[in-house]
N, C-alpha and C. Protein backbone atom coordinates (compact mmCIF):
# COMPACT_ATOMS: atom_id res chain seq x y z
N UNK A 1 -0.97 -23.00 -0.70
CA UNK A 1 -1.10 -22.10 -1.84
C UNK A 1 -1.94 -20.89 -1.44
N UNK A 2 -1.58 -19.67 -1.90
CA UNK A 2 -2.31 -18.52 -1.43
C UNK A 2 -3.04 -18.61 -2.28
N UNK A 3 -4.53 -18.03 -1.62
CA UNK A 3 -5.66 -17.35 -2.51
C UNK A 3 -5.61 -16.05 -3.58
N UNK A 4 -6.20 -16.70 -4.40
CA UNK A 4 -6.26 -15.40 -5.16
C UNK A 4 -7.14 -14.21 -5.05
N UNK A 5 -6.75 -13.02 -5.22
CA UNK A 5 -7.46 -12.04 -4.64
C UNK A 5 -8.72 -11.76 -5.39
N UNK A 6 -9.06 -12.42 -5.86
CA UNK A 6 -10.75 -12.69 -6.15
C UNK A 6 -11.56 -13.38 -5.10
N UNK A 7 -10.81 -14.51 -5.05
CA UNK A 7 -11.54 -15.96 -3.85
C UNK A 7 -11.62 -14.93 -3.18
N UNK A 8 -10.72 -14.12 -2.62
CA UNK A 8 -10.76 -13.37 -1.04
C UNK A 8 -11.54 -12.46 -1.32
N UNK A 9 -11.48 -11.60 -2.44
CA UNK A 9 -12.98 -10.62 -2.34
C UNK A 9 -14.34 -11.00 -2.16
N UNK A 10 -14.54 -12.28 -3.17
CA UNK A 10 -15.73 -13.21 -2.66
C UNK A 10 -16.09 -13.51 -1.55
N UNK A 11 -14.69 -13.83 -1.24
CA UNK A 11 -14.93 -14.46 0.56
C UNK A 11 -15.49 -13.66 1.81
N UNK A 12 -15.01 -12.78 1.20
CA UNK A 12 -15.38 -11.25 2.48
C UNK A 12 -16.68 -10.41 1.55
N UNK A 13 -17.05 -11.12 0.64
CA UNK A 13 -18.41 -10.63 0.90
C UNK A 13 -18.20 -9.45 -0.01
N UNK A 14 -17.24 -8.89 -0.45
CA UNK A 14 -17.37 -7.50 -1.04
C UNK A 14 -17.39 -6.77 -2.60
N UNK A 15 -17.29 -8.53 -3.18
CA UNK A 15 -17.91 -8.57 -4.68
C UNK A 15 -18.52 -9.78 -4.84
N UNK A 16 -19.57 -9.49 -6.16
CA UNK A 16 -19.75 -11.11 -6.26
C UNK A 16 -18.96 -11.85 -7.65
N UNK A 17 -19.27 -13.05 -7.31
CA UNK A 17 -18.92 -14.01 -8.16
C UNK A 17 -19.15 -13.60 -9.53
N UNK A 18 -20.12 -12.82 -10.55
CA UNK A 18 -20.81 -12.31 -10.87
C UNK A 18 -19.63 -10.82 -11.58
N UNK A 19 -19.29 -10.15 -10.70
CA UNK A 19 -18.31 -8.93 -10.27
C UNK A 19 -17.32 -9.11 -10.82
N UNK A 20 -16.51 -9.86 -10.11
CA UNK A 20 -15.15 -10.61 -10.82
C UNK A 20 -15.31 -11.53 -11.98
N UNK A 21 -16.39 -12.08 -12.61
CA UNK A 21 -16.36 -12.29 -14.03
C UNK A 21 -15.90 -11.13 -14.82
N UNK A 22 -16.52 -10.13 -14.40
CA UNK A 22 -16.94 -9.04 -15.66
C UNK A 22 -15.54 -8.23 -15.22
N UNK A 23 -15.00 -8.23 -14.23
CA UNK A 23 -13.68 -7.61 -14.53
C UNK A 23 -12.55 -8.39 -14.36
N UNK A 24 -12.81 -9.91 -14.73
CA UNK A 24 -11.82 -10.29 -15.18
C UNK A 24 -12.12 -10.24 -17.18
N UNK A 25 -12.84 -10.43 -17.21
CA UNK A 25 -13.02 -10.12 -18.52
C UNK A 25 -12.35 -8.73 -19.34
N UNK A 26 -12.64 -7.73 -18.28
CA UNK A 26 -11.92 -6.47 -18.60
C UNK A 26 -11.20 -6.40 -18.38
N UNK A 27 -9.86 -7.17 -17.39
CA UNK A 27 -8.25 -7.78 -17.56
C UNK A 27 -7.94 -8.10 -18.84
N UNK A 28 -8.69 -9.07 -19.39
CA UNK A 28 -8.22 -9.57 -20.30
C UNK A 28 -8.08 -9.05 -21.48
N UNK A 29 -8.92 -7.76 -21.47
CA UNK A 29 -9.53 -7.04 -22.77
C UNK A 29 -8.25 -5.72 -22.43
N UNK A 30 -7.58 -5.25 -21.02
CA UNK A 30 -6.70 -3.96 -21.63
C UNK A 30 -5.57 -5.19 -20.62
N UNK A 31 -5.09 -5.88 -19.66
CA UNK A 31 -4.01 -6.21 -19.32
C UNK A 31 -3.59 -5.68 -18.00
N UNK A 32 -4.83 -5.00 -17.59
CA UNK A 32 -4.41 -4.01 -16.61
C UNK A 32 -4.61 -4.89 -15.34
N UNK A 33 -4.36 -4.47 -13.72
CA UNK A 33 -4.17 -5.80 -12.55
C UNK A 33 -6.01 -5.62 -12.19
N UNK A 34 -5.94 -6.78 -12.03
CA UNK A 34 -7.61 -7.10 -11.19
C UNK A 34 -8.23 -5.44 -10.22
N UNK A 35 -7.13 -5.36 -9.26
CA UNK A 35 -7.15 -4.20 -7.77
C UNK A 35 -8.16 -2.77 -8.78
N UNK A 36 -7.11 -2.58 -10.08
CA UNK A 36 -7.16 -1.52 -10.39
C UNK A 36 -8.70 -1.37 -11.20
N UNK A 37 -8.71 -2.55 -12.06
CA UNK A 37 -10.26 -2.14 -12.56
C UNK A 37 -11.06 -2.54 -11.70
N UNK A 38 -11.55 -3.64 -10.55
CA UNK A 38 -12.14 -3.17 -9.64
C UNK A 38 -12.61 -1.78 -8.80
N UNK A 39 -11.38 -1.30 -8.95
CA UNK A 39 -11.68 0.28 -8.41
C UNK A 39 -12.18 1.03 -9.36
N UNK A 40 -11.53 1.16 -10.61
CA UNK A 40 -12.26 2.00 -11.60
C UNK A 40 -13.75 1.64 -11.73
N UNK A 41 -14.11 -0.02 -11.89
CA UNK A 41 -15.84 0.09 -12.17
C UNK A 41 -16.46 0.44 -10.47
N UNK A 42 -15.90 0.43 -10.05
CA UNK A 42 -16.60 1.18 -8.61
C UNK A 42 -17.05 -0.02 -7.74
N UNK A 43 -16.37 -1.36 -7.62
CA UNK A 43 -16.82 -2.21 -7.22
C UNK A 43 -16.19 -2.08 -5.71
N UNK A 44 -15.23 -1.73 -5.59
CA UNK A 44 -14.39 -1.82 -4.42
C UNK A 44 -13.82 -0.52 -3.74
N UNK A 45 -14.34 -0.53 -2.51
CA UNK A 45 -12.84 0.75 -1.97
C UNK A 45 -11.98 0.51 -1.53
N UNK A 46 -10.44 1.66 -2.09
CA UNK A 46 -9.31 0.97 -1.96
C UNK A 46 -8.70 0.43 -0.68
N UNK A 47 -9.45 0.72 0.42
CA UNK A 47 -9.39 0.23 1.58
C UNK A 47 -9.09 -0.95 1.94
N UNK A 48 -10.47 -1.45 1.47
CA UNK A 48 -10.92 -3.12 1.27
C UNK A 48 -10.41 -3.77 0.28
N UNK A 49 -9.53 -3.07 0.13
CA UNK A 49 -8.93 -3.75 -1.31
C UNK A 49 -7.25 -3.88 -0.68
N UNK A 50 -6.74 -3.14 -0.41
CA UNK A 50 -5.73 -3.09 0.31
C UNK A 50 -6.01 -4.18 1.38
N UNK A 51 -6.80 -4.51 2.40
CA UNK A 51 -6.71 -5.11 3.64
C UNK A 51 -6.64 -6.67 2.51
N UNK A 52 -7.84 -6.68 1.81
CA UNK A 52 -7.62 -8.24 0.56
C UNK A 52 -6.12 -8.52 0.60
N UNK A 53 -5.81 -7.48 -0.38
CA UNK A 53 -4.02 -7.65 -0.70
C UNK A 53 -3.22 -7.84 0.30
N UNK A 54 -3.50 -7.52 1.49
CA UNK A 54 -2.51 -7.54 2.81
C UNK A 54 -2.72 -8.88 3.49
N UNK A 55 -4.05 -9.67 3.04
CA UNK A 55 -4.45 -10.86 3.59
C UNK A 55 -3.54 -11.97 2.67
N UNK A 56 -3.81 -11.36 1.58
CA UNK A 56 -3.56 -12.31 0.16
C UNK A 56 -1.77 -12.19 0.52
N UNK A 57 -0.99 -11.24 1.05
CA UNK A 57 0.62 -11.04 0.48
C UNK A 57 1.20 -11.70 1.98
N UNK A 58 0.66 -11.43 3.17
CA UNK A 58 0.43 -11.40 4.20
C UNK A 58 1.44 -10.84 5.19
N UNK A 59 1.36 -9.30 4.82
CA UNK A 59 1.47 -8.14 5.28
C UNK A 59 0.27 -7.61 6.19
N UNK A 60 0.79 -6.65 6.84
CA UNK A 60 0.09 -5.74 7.76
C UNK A 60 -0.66 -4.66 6.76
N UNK A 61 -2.41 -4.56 7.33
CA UNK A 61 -2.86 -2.97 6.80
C UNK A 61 -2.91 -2.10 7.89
N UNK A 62 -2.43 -0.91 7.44
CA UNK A 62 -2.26 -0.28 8.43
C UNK A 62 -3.37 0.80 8.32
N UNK A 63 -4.20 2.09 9.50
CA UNK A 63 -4.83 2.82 9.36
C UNK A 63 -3.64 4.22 9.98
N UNK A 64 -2.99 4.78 9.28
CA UNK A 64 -2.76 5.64 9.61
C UNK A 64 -2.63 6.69 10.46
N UNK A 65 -4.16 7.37 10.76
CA UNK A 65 -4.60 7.97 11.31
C UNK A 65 -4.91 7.21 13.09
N UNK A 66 -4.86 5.93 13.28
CA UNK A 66 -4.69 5.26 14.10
C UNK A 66 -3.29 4.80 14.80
N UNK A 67 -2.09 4.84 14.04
CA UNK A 67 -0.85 4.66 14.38
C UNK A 67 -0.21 5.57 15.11
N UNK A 68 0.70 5.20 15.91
CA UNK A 68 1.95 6.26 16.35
C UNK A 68 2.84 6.30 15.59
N UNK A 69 3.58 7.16 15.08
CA UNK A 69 4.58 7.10 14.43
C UNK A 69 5.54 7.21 14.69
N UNK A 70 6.68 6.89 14.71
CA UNK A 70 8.43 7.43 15.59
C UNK A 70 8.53 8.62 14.76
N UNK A 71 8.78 9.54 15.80
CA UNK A 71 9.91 10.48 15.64
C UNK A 71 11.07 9.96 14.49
N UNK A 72 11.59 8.06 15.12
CA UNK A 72 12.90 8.58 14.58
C UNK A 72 12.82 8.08 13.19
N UNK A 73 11.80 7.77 12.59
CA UNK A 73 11.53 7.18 11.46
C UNK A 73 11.89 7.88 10.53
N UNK A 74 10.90 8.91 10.70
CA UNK A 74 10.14 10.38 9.96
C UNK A 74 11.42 11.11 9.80
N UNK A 75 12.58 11.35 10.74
CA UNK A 75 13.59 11.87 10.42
C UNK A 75 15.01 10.91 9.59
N UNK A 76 14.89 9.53 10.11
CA UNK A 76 15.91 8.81 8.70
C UNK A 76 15.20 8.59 7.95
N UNK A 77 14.13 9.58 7.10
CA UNK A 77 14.27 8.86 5.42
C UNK A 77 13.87 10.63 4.72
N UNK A 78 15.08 10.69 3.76
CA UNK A 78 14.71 12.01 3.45
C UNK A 78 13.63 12.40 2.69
N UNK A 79 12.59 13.17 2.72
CA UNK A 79 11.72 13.84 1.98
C UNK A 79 11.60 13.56 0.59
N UNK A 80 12.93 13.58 0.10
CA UNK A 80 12.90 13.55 -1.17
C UNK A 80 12.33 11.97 -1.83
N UNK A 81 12.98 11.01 -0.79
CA UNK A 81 12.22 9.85 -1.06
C UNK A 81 10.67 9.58 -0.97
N UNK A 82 10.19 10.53 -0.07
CA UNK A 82 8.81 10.46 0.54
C UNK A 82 7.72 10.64 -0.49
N UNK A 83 8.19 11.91 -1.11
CA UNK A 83 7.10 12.53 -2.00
C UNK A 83 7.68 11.61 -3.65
N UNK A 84 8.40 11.20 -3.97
CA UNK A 84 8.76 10.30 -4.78
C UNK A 84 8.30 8.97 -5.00
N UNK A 85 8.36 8.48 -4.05
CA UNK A 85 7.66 6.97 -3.86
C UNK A 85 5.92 7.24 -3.49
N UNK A 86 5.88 8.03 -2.53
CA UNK A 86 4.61 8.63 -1.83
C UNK A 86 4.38 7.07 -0.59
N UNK A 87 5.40 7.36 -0.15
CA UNK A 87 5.73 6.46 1.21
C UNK A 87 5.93 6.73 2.29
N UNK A 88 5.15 6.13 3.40
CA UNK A 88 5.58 6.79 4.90
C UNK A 88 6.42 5.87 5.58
N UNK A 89 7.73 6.65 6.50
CA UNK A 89 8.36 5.63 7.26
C UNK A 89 7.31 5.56 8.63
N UNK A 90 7.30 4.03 9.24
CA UNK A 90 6.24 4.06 9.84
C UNK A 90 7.29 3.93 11.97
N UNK A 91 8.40 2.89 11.99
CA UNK A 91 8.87 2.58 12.80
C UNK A 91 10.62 2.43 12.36
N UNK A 92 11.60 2.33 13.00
CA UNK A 92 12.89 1.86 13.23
C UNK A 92 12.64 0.75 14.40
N UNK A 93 13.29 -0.29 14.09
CA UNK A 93 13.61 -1.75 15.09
C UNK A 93 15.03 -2.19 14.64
N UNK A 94 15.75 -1.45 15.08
CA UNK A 94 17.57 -2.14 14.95
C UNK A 94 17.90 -1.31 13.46
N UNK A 95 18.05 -2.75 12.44
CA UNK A 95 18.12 -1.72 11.03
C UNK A 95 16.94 -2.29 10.17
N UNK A 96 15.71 -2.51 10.87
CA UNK A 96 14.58 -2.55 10.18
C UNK A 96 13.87 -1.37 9.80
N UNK A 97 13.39 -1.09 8.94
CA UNK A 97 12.53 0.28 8.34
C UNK A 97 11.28 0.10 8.11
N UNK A 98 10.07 0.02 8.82
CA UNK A 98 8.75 -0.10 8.24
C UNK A 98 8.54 0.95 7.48
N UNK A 99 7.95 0.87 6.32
CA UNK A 99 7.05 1.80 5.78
C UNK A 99 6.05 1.54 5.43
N UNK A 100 4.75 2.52 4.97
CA UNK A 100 3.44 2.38 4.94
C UNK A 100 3.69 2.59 2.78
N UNK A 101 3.35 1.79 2.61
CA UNK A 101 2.95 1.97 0.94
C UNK A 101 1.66 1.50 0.49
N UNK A 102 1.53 1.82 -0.52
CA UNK A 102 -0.17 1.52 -0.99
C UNK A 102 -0.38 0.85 -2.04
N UNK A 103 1.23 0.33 -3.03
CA UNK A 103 1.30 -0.33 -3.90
C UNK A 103 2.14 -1.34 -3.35
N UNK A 104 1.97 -3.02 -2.53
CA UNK A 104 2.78 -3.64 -2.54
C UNK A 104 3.67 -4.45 -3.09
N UNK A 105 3.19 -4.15 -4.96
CA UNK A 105 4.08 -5.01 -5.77
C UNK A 105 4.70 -4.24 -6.05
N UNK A 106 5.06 -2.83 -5.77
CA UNK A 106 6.43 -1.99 -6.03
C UNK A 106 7.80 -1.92 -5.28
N UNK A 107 8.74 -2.50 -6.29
CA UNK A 107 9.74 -2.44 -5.91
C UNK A 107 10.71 -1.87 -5.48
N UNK A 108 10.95 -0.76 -6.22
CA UNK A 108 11.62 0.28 -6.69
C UNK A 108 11.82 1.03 -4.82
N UNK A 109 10.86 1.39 -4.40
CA UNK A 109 11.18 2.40 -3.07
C UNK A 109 11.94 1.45 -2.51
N UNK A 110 11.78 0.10 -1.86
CA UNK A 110 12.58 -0.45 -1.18
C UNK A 110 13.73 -1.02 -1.45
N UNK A 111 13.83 -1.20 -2.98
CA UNK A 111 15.57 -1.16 -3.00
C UNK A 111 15.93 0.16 -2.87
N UNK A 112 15.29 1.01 -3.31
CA UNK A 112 16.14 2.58 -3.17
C UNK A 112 16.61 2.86 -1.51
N UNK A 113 15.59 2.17 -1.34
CA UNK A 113 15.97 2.71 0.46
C UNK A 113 16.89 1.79 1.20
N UNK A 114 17.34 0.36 0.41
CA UNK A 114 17.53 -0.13 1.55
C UNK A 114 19.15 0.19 1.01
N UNK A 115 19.04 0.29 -0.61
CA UNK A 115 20.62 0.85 -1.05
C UNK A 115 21.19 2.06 -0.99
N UNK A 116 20.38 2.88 -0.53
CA UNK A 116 21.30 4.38 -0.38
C UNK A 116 20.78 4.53 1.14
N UNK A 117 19.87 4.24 1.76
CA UNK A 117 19.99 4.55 3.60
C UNK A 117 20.33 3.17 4.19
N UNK A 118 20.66 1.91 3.58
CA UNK A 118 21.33 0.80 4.16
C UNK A 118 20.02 0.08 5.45
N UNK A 119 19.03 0.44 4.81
CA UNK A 119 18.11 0.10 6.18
C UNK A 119 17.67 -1.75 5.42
N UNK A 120 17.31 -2.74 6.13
CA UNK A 120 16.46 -3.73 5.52
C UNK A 120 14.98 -3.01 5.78
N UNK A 121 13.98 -2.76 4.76
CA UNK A 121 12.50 -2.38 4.43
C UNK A 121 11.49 -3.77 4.49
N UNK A 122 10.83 -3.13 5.49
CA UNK A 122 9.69 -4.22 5.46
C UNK A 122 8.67 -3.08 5.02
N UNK A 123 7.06 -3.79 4.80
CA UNK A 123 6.17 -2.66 4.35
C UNK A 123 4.81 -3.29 4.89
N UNK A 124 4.50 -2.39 5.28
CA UNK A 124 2.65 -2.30 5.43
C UNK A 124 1.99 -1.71 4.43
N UNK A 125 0.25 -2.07 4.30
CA UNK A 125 -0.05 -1.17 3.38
C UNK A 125 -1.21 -0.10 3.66
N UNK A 126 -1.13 0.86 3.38
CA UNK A 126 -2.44 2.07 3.96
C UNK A 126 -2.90 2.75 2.79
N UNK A 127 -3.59 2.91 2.59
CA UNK A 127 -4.47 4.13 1.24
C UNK A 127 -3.40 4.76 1.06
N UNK A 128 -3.50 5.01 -0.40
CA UNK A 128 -2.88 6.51 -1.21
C UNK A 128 -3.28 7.48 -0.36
N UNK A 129 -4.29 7.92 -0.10
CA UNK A 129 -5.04 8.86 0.52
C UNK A 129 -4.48 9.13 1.91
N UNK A 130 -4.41 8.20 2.58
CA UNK A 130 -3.63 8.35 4.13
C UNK A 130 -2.40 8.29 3.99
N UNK A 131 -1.66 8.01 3.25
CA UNK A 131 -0.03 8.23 2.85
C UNK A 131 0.00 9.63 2.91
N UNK A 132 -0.64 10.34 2.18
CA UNK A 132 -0.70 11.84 1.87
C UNK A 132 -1.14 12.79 2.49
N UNK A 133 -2.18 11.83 3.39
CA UNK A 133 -2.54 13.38 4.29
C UNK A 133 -1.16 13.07 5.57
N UNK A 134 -0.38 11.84 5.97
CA UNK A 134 0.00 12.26 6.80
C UNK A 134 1.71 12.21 6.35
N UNK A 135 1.90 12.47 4.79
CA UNK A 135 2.87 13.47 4.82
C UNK A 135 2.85 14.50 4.76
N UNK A 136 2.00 15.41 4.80
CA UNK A 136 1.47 16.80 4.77
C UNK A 136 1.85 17.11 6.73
N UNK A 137 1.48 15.86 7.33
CA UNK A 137 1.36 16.11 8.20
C UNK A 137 2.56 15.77 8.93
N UNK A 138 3.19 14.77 8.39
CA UNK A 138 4.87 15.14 8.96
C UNK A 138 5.45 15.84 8.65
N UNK A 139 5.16 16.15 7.17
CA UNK A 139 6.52 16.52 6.76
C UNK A 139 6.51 18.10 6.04
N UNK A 140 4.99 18.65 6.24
CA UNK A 140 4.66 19.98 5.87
C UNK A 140 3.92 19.67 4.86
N UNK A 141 3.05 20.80 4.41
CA UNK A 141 2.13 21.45 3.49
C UNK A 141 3.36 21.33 2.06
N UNK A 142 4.61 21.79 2.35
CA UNK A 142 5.74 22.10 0.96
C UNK A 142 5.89 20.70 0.42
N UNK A 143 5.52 19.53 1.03
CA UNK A 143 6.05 18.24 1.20
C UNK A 143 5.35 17.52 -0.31
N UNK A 144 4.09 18.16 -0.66
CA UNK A 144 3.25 17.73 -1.56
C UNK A 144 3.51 18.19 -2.91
C-alpha cells in the first residue's frame, strides 16, 4: 500500500505531525488537495512537495535546469500544446514521450498527446516555475 503524502512529508522531516493536522482540517473545511493548502499556508516548497508526490506516485522528479533535453522532443510536440498544458517534452525512446509536468493527477495533456501526436506519454514532475522558464527557453520569449 502506498503512503500517504502526509506520512511522507512527516517522514522527510518537512512538516510536522502538528502541520498536517491543521491542514488537514483546512481540507476538510474548503475540499481543496492536501499539496495545495500546504503551499498556500507556507508550509512547503513546491519542490519538496513535488519530489513527496513523485515518491508517493512513483515517478521521476526532475530538475530541469539539470537535464539535457532532445532536440527531437522539443520539435514533436507543437507549441500550442506546450503553453496550454504548460508542459515540457523531456525525451523520445521509440514511441515513448517523456514530459516534465507539475500537476501529476492531470489528465487531460496526456490523452491529448497521446491522441492527436499518437505518442504513449510517460511523465516526470518539475516545478511550475522550471516548466516555464525552460519554455521560454526552448521555445522563445512569444512562447509565454
Amino acid at each position: 500500500m502506498a503512503l500517504r503524502l502526509g506520512d511522507i512529508l512527516i517522514e522527510r522531516r518537512l512538516i510536522t505531525a502538528q502541520e498536517l493536522e491543521l491542514a488537514l482540517k483546512e481540507q476538510e473545511r474548503t475540499n481543496e488537495v492536501l499539496g495545495k493548502i500546504l503551499l498556500k499556508m507556507g508550509l512547503i516548497k513546491e519542490a519538496a512537495l513535488l519530489q513527496a508526490i513523485a515518491e508517493q506516485q512513483g515517478i521521476a522528479f526532475v530538475e530541469l535546469r539539470n537535464l539535457e533535453i532532445q532536440d527531437k522532443a522539443i520539435r514533436s510536440v507543437p507549441v500550442k500544446f506546450i503553453w496550454h498544458y504548460n508542459i515540457l517534452p523531456l525525451s523520445i525512446a521509440g514511441n515513448i514521450l517523456t514530459i516534465a509536468v507539475s500537476n501529476p493527477f492531470d489528465v487531460w495533456p496526456i490523452d491529448d498527446l497521446e491522441t492527436n501526436l499518437g505518442f504513449h506519454v510517460e511523465k516526470a514532475l518539475a516545478t511550475s516555475s522550471d516548466i516555464a522558464e525552460a519554455i521560454k527557453k526552448y521555445y522563445g520569449v512569444g512562447a509565454d
